[in-house]
Protein backbone atom coordinates (compact mmCIF):
# COMPACT_ATOMS: atom_id res chain seq x y z
CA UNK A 1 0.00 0.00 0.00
CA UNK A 2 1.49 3.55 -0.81
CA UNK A 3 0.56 6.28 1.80
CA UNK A 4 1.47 10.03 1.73
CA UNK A 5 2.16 11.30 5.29
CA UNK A 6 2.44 15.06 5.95
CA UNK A 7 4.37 16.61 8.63
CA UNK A 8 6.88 13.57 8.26
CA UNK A 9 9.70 15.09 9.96
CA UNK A 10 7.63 16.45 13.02
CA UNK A 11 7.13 14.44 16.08
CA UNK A 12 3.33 12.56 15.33
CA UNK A 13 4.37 12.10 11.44
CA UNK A 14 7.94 10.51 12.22
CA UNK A 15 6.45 7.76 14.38
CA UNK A 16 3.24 7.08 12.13
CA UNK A 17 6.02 6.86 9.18
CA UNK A 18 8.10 4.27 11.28
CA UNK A 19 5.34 2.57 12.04
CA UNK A 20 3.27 1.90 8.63
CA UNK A 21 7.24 1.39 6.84
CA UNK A 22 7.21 -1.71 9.71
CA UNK A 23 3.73 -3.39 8.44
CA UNK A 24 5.19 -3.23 4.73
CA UNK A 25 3.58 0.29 3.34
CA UNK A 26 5.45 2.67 1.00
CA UNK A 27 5.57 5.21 2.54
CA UNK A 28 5.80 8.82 0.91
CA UNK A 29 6.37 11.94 3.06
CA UNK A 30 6.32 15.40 2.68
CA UNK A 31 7.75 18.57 5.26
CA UNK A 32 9.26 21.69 4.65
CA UNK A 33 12.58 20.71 5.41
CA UNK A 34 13.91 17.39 5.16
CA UNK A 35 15.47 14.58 7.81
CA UNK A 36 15.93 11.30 7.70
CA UNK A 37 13.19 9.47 8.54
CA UNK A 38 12.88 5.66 9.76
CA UNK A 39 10.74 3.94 6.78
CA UNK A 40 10.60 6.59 4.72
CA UNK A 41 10.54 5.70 1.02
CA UNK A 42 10.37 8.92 -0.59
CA UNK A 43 10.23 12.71 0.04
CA UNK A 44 8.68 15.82 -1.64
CA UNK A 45 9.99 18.92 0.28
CA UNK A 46 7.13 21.69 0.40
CA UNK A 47 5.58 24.35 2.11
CA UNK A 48 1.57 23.58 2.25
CA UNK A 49 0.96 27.18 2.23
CA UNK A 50 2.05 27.07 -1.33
CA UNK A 51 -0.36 27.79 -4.02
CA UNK A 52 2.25 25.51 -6.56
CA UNK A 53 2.23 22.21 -4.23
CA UNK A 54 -0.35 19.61 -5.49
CA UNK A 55 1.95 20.24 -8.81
CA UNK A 56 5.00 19.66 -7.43
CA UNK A 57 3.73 16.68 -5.41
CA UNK A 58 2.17 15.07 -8.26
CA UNK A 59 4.86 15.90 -10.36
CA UNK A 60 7.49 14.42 -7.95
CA UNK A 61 5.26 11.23 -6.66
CA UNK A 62 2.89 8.68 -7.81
CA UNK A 63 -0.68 8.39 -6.41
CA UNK A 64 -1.05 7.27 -2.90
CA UNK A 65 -4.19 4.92 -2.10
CA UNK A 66 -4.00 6.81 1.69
CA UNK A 67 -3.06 10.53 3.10
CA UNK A 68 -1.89 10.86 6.45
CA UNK A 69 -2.25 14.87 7.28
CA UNK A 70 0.16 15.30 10.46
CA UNK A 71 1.41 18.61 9.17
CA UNK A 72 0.78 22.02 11.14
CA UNK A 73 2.33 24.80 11.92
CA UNK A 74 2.78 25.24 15.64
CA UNK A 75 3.04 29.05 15.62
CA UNK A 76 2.36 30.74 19.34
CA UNK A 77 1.94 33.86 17.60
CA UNK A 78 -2.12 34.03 17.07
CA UNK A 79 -1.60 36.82 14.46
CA UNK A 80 1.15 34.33 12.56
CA UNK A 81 0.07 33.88 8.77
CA UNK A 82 1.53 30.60 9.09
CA UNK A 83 -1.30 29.17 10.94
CA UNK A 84 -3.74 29.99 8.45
CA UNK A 85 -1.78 28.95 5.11
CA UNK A 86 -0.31 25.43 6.65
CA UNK A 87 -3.15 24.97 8.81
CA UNK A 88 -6.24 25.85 6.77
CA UNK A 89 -5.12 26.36 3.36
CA UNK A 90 -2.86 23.88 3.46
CA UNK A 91 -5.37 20.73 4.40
CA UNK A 92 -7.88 22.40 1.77
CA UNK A 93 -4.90 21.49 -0.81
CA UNK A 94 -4.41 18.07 0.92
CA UNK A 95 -8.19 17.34 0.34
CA UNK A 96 -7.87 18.43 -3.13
CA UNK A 97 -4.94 16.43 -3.47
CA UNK A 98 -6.71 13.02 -2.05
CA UNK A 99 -9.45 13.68 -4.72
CA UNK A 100 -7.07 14.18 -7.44
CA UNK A 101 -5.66 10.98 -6.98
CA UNK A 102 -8.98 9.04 -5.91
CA UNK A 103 -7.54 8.19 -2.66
CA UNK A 104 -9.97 5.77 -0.32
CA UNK A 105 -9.04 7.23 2.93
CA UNK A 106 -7.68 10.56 4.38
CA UNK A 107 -6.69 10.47 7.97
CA UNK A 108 -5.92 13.80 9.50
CA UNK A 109 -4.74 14.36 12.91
CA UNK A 110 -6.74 16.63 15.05
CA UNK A 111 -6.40 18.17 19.06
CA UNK A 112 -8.79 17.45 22.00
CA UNK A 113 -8.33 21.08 22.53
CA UNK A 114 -10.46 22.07 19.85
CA UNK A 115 -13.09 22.19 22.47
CA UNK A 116 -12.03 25.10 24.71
CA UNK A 117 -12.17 24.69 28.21
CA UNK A 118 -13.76 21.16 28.96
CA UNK A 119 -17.22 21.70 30.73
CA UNK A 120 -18.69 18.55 30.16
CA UNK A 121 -17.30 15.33 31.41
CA UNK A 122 -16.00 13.02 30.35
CA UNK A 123 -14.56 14.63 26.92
CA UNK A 124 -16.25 12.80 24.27
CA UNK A 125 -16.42 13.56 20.63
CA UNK A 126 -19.95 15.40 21.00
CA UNK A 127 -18.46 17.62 23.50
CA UNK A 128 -19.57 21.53 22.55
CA UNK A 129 -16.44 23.30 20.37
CA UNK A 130 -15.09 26.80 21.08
CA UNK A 131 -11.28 26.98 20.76
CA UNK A 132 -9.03 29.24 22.84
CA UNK A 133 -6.75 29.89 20.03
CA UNK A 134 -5.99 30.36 16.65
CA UNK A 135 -3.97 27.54 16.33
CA UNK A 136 -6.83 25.12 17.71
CA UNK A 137 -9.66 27.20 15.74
CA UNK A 138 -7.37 26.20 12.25
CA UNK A 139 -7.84 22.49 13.64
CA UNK A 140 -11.41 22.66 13.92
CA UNK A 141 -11.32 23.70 10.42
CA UNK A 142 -9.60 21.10 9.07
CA UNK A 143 -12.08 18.52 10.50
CA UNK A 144 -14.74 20.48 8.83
CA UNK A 145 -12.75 20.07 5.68
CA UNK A 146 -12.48 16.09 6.30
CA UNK A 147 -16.38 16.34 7.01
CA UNK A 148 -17.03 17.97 3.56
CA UNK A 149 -14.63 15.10 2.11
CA UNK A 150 -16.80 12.44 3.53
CA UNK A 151 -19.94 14.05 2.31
CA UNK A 152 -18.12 13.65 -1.41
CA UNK A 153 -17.84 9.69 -0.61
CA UNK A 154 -14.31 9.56 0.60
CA UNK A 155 -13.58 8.09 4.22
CA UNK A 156 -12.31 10.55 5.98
CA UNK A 157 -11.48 10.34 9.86
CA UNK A 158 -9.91 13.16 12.27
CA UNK A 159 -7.86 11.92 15.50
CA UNK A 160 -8.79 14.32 18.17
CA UNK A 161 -4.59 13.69 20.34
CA UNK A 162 -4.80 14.34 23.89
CA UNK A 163 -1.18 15.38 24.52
CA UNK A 164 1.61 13.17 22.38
CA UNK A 165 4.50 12.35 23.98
CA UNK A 166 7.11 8.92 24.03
CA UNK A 167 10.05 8.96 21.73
CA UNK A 168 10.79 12.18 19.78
CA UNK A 169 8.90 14.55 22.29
CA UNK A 170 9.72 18.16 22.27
CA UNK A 171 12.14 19.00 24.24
CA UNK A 172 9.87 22.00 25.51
CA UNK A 173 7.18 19.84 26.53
CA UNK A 174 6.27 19.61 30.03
CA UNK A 175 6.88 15.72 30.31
CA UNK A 176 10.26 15.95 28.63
CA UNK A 177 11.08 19.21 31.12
CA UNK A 178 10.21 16.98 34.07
CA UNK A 179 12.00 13.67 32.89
CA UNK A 180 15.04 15.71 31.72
CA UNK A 181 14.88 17.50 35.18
CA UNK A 182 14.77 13.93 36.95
CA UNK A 183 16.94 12.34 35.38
CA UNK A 184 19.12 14.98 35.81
CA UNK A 185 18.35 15.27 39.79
CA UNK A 186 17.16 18.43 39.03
CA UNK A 187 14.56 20.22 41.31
CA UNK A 188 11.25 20.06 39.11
CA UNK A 189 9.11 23.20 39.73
CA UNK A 190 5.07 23.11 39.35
CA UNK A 191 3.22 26.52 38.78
CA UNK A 192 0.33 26.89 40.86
CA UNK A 193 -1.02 24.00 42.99
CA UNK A 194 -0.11 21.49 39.95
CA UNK A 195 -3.45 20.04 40.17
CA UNK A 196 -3.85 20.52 36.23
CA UNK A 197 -4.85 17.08 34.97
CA UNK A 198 -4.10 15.91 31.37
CA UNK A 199 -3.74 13.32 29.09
CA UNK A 200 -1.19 12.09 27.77
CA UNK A 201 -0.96 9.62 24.45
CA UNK A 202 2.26 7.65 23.07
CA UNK A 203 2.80 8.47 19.75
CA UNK A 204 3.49 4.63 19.58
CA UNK A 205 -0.14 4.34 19.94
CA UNK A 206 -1.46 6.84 17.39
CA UNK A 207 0.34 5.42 14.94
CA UNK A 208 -0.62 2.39 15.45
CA UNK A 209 -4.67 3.84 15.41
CA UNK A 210 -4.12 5.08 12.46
CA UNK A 211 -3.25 1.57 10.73
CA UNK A 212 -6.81 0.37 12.36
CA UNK A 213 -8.66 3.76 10.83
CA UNK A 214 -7.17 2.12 7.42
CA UNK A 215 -8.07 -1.32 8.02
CA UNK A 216 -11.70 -0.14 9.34
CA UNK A 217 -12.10 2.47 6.72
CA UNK A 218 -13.06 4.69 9.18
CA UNK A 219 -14.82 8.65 9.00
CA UNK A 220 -15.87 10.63 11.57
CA UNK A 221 -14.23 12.14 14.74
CA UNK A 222 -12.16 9.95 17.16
CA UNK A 223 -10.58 10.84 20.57
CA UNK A 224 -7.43 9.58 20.72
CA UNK A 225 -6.29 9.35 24.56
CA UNK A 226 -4.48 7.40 27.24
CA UNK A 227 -6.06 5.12 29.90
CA UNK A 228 -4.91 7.83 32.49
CA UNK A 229 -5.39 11.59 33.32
CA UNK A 230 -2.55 12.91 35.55
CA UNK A 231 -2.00 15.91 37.20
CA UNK A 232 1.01 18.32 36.93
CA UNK A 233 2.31 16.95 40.80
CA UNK A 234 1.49 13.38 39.91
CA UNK A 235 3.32 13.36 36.95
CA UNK A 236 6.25 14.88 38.46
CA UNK A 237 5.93 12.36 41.29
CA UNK A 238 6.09 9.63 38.68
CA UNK A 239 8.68 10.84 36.56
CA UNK A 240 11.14 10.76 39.97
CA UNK A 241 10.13 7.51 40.95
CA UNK A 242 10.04 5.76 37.77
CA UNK A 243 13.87 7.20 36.99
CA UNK A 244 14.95 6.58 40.77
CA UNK A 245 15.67 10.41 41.02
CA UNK A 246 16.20 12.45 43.72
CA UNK A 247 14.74 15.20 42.46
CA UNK A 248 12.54 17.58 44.36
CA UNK A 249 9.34 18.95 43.38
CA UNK A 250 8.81 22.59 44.37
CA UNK A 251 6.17 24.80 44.01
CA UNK A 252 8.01 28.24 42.11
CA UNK A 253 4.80 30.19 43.64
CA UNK A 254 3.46 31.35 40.03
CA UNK A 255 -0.44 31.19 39.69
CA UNK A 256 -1.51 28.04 37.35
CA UNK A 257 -4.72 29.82 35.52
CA UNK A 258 -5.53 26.11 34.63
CA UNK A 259 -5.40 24.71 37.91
CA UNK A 260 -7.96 21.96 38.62
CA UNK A 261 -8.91 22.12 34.75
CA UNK A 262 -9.47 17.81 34.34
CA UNK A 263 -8.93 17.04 30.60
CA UNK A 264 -10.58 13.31 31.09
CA UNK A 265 -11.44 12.09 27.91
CA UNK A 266 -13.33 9.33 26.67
CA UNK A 267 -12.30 6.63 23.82
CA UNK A 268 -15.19 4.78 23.97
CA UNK A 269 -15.86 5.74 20.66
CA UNK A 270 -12.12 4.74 19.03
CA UNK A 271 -12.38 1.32 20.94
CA UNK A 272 -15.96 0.53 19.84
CA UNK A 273 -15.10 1.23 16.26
CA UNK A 274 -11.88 1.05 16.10
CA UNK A 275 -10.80 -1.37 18.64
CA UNK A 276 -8.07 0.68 19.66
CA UNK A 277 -7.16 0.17 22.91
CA UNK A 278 -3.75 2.36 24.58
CA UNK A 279 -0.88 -0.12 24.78
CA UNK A 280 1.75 2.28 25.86
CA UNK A 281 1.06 3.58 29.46
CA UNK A 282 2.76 6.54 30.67
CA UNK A 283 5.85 4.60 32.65
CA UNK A 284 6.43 3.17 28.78
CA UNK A 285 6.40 6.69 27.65
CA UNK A 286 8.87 8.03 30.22
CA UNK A 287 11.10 5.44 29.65
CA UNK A 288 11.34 5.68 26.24
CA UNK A 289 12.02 9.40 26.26
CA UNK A 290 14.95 8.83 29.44
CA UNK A 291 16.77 6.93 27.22
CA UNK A 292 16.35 8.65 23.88
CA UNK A 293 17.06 11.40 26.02
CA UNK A 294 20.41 9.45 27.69
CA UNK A 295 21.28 9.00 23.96
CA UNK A 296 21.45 11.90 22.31
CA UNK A 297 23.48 13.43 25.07
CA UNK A 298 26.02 10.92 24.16
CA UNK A 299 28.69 12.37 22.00
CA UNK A 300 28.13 10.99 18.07
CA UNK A 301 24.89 9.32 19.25
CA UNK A 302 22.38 11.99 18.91
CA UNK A 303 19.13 11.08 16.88
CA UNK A 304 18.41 10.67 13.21
């Protein structure tokens, strides 16, 4: 099977690639700057928020039976054009693309956050939308777009990710700050009371849902989420125990405006029709990203 995964070089793309190369797909990828990727077959290197790149990815690639759209531009910066070119205009192009070649299934990866603040619970997929920020208001559109696909008889599916971590996390993430800080024996400070819950899902385990959205032909709106909600202390707690650190936990004294927010969501839905079920649980994540982490410190070692 060929797929075409965007965002191949970010963290969510790279471990989808890795994974579908490992059950035997071709996998094509696209970014706008290339790194070697595990499993990657080919690469077209493009901006989405170019009005020339369905030519130059159907001028560099064959047709793709599948699209995997991980790409997105992270941008802070509500006001940053970026958001709106890679975000929107970019997965109208990646629609347009999976038409032109009569693909049979787009899979595009979505953000529980698209919700706002959580006021129902638990956070299902019919929970009421109203996102905080540009960057999550850009995902909502994109699942609108995938919507409008299915309406035109493709299958078309958006993974709503709690928070993805496990190898190839950010290394401005709070769960890599607090496992580089432990492992390190350094003191790991909370803001506020650290009674923030959230979610947190492998990557190991989206990629792995997205094979099943393939081999279910899925559409619609899935949660994609953990077994386990954890707050900010608990997580710290964890992260020292789990790496036998002796690293204290201190409260810094700066307010946490999302203190006892609970980001509990439900994946009812995803095992029901999906039968995904989270195989990585948060001690596998922590793991993984100590020692990726050990590596790459290592002199000649670093990642590829």
């Amino acid at each position: 099977m060929r797929v075409f995964v965007t965002g191949v070089s970010g963290h969510v793309g790279r471990a989808i690639t890795a994974y579908l190369a490992g059950k035997g797909c071709y996998v094509t990828g696209l970014s706008r700057h290339f790194r070697p990727v595990l499993g990657l077959s080919e690469h077209v290197e493009a901006s989405l928020g170019s009005e020339s790149v369905i030519e130059l990815i159907c001028k560099a690639v064959q047709p793709c039976e599948v699209i995997v759209h991980a790409a997105a531009s992270l941008a802070r910066d509500g006001h940053d054009s970026s958001i709106a070119l890679t975000n929107c205009f970019g997965t109208q192009q990646i629609v347009q693309l999976g038409s032109i070649w009569g693909c049979r299934q787009l899979i595009y990866t979505s953000s529980v956050p698209v919700i706002g603040r959580p006021v129902q619970h638990p956070i299902t997929e019919d929970h009421p939308t109203q996102p905080a920020t540009a960057y999550h208001a850009s995902k909502l559109y994109g699942e609108h777009l995938m919507r409008l696909a299915e309406d035109n008889g493709c299958h078309a599916a958006s993974l709503r990710l709690t928070s993805p971590c496990g190898p190839g996390t950010p290394e401005n993430r709070i769960l890599s700050v607090f496992v580089r800080r432990a492992a390190g024996g350094e003191a790991i400070r909370l803001f506020g009371r650290g009674t923030r819950k959230q979610n947190y899902v492998d990557v190991r385990d989206v990629a792995r849902a997205v094979e099943l959205c393939i081999a279910k032909h899925a559409s619609g709106v899935y949660n994609l989420a953990s077994a386990e909600t954890i707050s900010n202390w608990e997580l710290a707690r964890i992260c020292t125990q789990e790496l036998g650190s002796s690293a204290e936990i201190e409260h810094v004294g700066t307010p946490d405006p999302e203190d006892g927010m609970e980001w509990d969501v439900s994946i009812s839905k995803a095992c029901r029709d999906l039968d995904y079920w989270p195989q990585f649980t948060i001690l596998d994540s922590i793991q993984a990203m100590a020692q990726e982490s050990q590596r790459n410190s290592q002199p000649g070692l670093g990642q590829t």
